[in-house]
C-alpha atoms as a PDB file:
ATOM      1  CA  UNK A   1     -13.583  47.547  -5.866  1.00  0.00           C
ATOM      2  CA  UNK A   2     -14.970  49.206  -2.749  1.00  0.00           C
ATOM      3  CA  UNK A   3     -16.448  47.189   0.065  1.00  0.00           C
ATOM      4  CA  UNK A   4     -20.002  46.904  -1.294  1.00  0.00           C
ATOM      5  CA  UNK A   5     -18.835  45.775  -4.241  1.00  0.00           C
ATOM      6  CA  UNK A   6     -17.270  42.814  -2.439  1.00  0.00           C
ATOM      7  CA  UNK A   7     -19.979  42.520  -0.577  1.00  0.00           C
ATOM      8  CA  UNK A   8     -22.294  41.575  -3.289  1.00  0.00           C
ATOM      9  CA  UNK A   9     -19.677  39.472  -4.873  1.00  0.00           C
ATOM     10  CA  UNK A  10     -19.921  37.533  -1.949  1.00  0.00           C
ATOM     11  CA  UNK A  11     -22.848  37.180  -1.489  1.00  0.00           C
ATOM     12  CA  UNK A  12     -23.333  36.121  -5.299  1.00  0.00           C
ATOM     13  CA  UNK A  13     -20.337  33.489  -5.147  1.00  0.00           C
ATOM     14  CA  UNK A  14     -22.563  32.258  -1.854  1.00  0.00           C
ATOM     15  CA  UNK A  15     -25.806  31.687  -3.553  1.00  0.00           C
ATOM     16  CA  UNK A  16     -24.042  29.983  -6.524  1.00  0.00           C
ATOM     17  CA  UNK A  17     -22.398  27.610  -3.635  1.00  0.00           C
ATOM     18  CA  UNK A  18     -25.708  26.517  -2.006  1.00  0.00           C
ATOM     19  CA  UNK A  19     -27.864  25.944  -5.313  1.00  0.00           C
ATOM     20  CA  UNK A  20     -25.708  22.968  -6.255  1.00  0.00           C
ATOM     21  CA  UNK A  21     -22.820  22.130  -4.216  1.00  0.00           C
ATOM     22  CA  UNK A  22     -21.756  19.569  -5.763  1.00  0.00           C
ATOM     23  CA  UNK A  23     -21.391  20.810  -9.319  1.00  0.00           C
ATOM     24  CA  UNK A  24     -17.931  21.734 -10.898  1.00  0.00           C
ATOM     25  CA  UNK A  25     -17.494  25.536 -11.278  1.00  0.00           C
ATOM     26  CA  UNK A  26     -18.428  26.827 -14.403  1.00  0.00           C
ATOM     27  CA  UNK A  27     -14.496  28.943 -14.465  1.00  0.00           C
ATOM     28  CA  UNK A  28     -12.032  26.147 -13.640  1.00  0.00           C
ATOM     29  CA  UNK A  29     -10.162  29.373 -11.790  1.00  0.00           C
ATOM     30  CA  UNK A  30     -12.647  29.842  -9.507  1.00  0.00           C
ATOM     31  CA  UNK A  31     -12.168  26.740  -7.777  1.00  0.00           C
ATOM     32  CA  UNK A  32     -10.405  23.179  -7.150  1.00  0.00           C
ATOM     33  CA  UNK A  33     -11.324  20.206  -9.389  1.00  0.00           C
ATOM     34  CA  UNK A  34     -10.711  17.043  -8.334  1.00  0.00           C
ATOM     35  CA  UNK A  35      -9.217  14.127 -10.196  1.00  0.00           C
ATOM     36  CA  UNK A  36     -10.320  10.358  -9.017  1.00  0.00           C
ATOM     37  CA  UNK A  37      -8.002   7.810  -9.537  1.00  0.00           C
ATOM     38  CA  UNK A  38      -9.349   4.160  -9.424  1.00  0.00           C
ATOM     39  CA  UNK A  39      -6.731   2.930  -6.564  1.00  0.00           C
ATOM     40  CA  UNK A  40      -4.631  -0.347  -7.970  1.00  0.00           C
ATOM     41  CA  UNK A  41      -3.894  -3.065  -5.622  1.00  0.00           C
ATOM     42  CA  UNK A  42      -1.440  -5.416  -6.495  1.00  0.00           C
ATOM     43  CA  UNK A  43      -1.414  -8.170  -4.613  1.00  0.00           C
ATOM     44  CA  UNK A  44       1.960 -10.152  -3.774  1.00  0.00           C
ATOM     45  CA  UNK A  45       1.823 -13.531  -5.369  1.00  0.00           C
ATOM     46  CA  UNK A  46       2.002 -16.154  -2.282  1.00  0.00           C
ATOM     47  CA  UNK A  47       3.225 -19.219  -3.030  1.00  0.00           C
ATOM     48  CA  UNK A  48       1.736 -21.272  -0.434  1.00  0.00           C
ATOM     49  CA  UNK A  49       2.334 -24.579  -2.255  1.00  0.00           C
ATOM     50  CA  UNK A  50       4.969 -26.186  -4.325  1.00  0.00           C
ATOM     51  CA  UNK A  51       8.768 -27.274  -3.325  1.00  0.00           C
ATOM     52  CA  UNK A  52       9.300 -23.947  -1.290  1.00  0.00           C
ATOM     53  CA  UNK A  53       6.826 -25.306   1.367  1.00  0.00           C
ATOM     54  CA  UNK A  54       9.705 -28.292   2.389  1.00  0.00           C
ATOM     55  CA  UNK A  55      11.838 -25.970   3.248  1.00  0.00           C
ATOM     56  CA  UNK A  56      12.786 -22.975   6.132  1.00  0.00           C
ATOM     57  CA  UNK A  57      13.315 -19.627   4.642  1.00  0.00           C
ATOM     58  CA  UNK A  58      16.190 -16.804   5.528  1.00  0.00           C
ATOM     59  CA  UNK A  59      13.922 -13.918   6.735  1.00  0.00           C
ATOM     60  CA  UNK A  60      14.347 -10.961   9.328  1.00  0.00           C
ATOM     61  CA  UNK A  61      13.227 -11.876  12.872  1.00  0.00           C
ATOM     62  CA  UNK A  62      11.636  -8.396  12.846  1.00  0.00           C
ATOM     63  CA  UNK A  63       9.686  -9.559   9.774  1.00  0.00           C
ATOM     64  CA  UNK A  64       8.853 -12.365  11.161  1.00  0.00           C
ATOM     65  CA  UNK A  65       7.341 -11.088  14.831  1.00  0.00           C
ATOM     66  CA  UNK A  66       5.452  -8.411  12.144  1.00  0.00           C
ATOM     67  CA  UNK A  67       3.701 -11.184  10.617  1.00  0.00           C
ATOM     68  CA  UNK A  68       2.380 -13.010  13.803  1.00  0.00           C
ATOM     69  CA  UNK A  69       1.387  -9.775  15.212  1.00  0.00           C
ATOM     70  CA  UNK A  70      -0.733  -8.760  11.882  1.00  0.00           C
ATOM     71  CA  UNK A  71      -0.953 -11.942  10.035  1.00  0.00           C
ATOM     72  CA  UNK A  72       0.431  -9.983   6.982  1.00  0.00           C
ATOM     73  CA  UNK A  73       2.943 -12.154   4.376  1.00  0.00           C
ATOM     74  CA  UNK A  74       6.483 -11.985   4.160  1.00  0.00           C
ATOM     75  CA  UNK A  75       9.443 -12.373   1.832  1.00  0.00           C
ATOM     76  CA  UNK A  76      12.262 -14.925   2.169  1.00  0.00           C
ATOM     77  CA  UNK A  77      15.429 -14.173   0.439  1.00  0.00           C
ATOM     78  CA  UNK A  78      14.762 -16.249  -2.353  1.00  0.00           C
ATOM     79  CA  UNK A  79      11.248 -14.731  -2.872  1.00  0.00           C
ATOM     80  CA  UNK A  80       8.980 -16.661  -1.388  1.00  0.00           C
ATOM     81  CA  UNK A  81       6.051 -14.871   0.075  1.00  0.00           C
ATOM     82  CA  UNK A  82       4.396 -16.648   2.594  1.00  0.00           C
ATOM     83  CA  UNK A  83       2.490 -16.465   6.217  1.00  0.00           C
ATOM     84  CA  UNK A  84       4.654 -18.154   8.454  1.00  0.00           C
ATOM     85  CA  UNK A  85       2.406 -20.884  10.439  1.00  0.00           C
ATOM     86  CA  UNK A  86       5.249 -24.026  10.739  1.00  0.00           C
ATOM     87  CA  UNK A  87       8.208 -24.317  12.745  1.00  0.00           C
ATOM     88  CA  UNK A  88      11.031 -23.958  10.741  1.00  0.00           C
ATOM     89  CA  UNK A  89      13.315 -26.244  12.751  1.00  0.00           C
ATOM     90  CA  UNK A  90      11.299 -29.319  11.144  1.00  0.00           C
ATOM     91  CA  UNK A  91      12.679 -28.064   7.323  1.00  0.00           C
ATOM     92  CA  UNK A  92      16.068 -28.012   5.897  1.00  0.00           C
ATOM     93  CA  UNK A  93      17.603 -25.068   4.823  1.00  0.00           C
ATOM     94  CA  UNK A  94      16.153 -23.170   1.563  1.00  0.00           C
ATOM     95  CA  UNK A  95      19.067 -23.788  -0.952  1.00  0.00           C
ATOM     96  CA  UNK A  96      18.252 -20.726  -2.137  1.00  0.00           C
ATOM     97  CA  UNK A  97      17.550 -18.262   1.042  1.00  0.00           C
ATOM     98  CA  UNK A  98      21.262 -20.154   2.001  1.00  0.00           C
ATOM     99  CA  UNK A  99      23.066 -19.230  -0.992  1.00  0.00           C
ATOM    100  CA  UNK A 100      21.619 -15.824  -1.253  1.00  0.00           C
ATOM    101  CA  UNK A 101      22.681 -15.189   2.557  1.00  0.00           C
ATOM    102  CA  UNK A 102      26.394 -16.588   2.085  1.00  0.00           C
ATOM    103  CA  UNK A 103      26.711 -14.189  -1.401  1.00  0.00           C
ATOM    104  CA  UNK A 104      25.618 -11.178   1.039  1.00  0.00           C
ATOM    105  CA  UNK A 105      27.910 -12.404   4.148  1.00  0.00           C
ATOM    106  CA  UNK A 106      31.616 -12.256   2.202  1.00  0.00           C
END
């Protein structure tokens, strides 16, 4: 193809560009298509209320500090997702988070 050749291809490809932008090309190898996925959230189950709430839960201190900084939930060793809002020195020990945490310790 020589240079005016390309030149009106161009120019051609241009105009077809600017009279709908928006609309998919007409040769899927002419362009990009994109594919939009609806985005799933799945949301942790929290379980704010029930025995787990009487007790104080094994998690990471780093975890921990996380969740007062962005008020996000975390998860105890025995599964509990919570925001932590109680002093845990009030609670006995999660049977559970305890177990879990000796199992992991030997």
């Amino acid at each position: 193809m020589n240079q005016e050749a390309w030149r009106d291809a161009l120019q051609l490809a241009s105009m077809m560009a600017e009279s709908n932008p928006a609309a998919p090309a007409s040769n899927p190898d002419l362009g990009t298509a994109v594919l939009e996925r609806p985005e799933e959230k799945t949301e942790e189950q929290r379980s704010d209320t029930g025995d787990a709430d009487r007790f104080a839960h094994y998690v990471s201190r780093d975890r921990i500090m996380e969740s007062q900084i962005t008020g996000r939930p975390v998860v105890a060793l025995c599964g509990k997702v919570w925001v932590p809002k109680h002093d845990p020195s009030q609670y006995p020990i999660c049977p559970d988070c305890k177990r879990i945490y000796d199992e992991m310790m030997r």
